[in-house]
PDB file of N, CA and C in Angstrom:
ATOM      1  N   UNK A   1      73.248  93.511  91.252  1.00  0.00           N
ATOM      2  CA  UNK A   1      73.060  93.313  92.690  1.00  0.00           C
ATOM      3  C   UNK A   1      74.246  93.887  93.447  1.00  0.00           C
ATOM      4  N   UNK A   2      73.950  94.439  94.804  1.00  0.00           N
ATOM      5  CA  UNK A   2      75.125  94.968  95.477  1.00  0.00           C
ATOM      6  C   UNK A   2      75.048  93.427  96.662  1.00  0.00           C
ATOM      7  N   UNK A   3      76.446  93.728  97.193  1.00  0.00           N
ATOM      8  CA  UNK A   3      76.831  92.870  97.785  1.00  0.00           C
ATOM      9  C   UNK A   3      77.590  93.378  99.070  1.00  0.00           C
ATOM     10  N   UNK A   4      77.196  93.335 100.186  1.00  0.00           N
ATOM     11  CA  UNK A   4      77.775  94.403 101.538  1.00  0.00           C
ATOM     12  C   UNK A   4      78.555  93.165 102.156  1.00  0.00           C
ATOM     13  N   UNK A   5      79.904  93.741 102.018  1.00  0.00           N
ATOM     14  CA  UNK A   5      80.961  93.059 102.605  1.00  0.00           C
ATOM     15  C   UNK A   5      81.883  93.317 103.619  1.00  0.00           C
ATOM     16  N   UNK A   6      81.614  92.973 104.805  1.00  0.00           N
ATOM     17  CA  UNK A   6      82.768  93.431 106.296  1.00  0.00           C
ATOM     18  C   UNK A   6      84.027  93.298 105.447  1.00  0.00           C
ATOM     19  N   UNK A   7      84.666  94.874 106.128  1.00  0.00           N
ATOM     20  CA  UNK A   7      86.013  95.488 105.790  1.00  0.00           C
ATOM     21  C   UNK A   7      86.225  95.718 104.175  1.00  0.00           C
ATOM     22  N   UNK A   8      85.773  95.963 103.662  1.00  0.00           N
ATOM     23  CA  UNK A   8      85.795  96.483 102.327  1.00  0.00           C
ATOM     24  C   UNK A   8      85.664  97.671 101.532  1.00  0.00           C
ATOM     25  N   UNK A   9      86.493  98.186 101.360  1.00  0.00           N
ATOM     26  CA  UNK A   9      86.372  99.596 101.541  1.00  0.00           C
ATOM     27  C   UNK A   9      85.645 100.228  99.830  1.00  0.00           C
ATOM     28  N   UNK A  10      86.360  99.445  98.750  1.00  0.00           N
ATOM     29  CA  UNK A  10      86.035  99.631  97.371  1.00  0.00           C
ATOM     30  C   UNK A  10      85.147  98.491  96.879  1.00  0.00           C
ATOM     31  N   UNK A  11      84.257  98.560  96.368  1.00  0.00           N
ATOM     32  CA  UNK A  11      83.604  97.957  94.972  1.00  0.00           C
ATOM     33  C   UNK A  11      83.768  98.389  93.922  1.00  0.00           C
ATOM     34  N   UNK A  12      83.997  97.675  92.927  1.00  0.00           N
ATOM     35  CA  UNK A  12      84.153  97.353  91.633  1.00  0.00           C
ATOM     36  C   UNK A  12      83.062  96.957  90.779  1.00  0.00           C
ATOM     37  N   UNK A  13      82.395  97.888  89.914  1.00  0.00           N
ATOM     38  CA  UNK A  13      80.618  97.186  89.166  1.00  0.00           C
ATOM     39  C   UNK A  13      80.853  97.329  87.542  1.00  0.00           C
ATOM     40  N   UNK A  14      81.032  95.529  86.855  1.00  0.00           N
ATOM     41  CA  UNK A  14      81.492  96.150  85.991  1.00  0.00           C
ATOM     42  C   UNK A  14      80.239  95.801  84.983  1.00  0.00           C
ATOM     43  N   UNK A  15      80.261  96.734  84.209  1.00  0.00           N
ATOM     44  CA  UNK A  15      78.711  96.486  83.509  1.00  0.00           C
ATOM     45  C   UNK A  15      78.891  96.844  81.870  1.00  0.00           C
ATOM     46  N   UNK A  16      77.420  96.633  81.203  1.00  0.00           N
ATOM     47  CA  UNK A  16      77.592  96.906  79.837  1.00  0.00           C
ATOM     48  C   UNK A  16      76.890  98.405  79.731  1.00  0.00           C
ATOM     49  N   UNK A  17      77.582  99.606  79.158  1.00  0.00           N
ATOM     50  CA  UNK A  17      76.491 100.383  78.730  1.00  0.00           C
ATOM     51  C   UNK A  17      75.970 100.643  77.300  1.00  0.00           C
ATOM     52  N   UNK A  18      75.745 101.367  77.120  1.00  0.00           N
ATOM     53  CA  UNK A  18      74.314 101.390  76.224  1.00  0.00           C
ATOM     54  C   UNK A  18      75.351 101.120  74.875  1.00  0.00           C
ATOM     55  N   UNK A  19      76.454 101.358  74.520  1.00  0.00           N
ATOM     56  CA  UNK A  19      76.194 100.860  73.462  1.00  0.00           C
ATOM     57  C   UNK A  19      77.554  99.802  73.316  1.00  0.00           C
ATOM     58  N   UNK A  20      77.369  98.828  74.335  1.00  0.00           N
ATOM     59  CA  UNK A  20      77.882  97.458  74.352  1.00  0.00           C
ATOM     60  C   UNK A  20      79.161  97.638  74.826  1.00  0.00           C
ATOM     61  N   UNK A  21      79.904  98.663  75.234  1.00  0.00           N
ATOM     62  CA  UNK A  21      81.304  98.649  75.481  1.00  0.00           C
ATOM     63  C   UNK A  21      81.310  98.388  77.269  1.00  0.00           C
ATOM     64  N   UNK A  22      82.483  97.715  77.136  1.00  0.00           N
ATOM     65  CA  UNK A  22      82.776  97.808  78.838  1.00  0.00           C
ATOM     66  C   UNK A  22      83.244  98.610  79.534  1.00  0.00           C
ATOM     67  N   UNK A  23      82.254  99.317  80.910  1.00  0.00           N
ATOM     68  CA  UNK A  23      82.757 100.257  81.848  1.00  0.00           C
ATOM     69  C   UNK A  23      82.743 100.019  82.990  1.00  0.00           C
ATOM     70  N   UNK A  24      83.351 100.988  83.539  1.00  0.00           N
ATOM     71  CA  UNK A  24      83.272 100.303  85.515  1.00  0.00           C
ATOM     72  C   UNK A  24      83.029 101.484  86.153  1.00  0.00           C
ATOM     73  N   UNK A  25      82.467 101.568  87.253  1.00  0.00           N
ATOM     74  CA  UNK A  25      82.412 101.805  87.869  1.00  0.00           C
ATOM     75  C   UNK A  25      82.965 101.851  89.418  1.00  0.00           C
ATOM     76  N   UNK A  26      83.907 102.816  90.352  1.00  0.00           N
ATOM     77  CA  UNK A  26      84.426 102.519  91.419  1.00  0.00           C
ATOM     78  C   UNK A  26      84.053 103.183  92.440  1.00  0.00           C
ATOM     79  N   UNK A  27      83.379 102.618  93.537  1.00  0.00           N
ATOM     80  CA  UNK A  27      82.777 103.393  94.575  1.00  0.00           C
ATOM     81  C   UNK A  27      83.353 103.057  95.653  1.00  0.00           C
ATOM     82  N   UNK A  28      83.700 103.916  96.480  1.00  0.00           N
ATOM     83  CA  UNK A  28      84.050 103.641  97.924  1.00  0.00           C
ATOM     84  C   UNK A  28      83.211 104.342  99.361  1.00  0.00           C
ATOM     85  N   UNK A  29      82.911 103.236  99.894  1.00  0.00           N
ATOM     86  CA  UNK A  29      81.896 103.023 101.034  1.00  0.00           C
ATOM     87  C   UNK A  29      82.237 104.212 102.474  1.00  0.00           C
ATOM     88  N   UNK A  30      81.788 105.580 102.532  1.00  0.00           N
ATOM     89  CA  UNK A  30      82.269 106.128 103.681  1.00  0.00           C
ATOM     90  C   UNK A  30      81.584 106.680 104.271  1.00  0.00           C
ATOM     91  N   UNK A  31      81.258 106.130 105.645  1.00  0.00           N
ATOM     92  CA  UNK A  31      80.489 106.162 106.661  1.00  0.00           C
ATOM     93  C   UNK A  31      78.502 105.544 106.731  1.00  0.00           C
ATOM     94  N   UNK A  32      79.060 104.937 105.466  1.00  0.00           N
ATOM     95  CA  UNK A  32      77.236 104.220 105.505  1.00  0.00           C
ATOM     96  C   UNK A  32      76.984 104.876 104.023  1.00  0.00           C
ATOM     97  N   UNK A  33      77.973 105.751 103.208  1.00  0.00           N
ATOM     98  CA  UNK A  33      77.393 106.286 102.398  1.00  0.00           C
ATOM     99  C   UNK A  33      78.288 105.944 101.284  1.00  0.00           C
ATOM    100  N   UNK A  34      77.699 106.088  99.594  1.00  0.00           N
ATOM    101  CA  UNK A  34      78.411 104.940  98.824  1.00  0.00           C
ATOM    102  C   UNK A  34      79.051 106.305  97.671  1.00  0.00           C
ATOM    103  N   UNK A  35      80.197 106.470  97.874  1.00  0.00           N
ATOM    104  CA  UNK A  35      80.539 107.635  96.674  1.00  0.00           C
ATOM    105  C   UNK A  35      81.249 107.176  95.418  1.00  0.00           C
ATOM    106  N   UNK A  36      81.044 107.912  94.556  1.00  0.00           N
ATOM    107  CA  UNK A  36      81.357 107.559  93.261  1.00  0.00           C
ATOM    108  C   UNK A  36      82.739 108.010  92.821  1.00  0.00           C
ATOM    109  N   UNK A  37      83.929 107.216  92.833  1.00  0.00           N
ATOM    110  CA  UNK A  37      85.098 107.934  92.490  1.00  0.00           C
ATOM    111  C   UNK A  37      85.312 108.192  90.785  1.00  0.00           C
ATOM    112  N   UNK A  38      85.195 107.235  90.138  1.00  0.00           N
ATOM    113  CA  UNK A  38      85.242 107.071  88.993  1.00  0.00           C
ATOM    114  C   UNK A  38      83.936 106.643  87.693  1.00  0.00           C
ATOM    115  N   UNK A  39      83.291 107.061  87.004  1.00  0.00           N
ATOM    116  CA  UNK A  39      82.503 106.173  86.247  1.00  0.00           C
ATOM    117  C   UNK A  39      83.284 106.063  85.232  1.00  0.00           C
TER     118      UNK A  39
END
């Protein structure tokens, strides 16, 4: 689930992929639009 938060510039999504290890994901929110800095 995303979660839209006044003044927040980064999210943090941290998830399992496919073969069980932990990754993240870091997106930052600019101008209505959600870019992907890091997978």
């Amino acid at each position: 689930s995303v979660a839209v938060v006044n003044n927040v510039d980064y999210v943090v999504n941290l998830h399992q992929d496919s073969i069980a290890k932990k990754s993240s994901t870091i997106t930052k929110i600019v101008d209505g639009n959600v870019i992907v800095i890091r997978e």
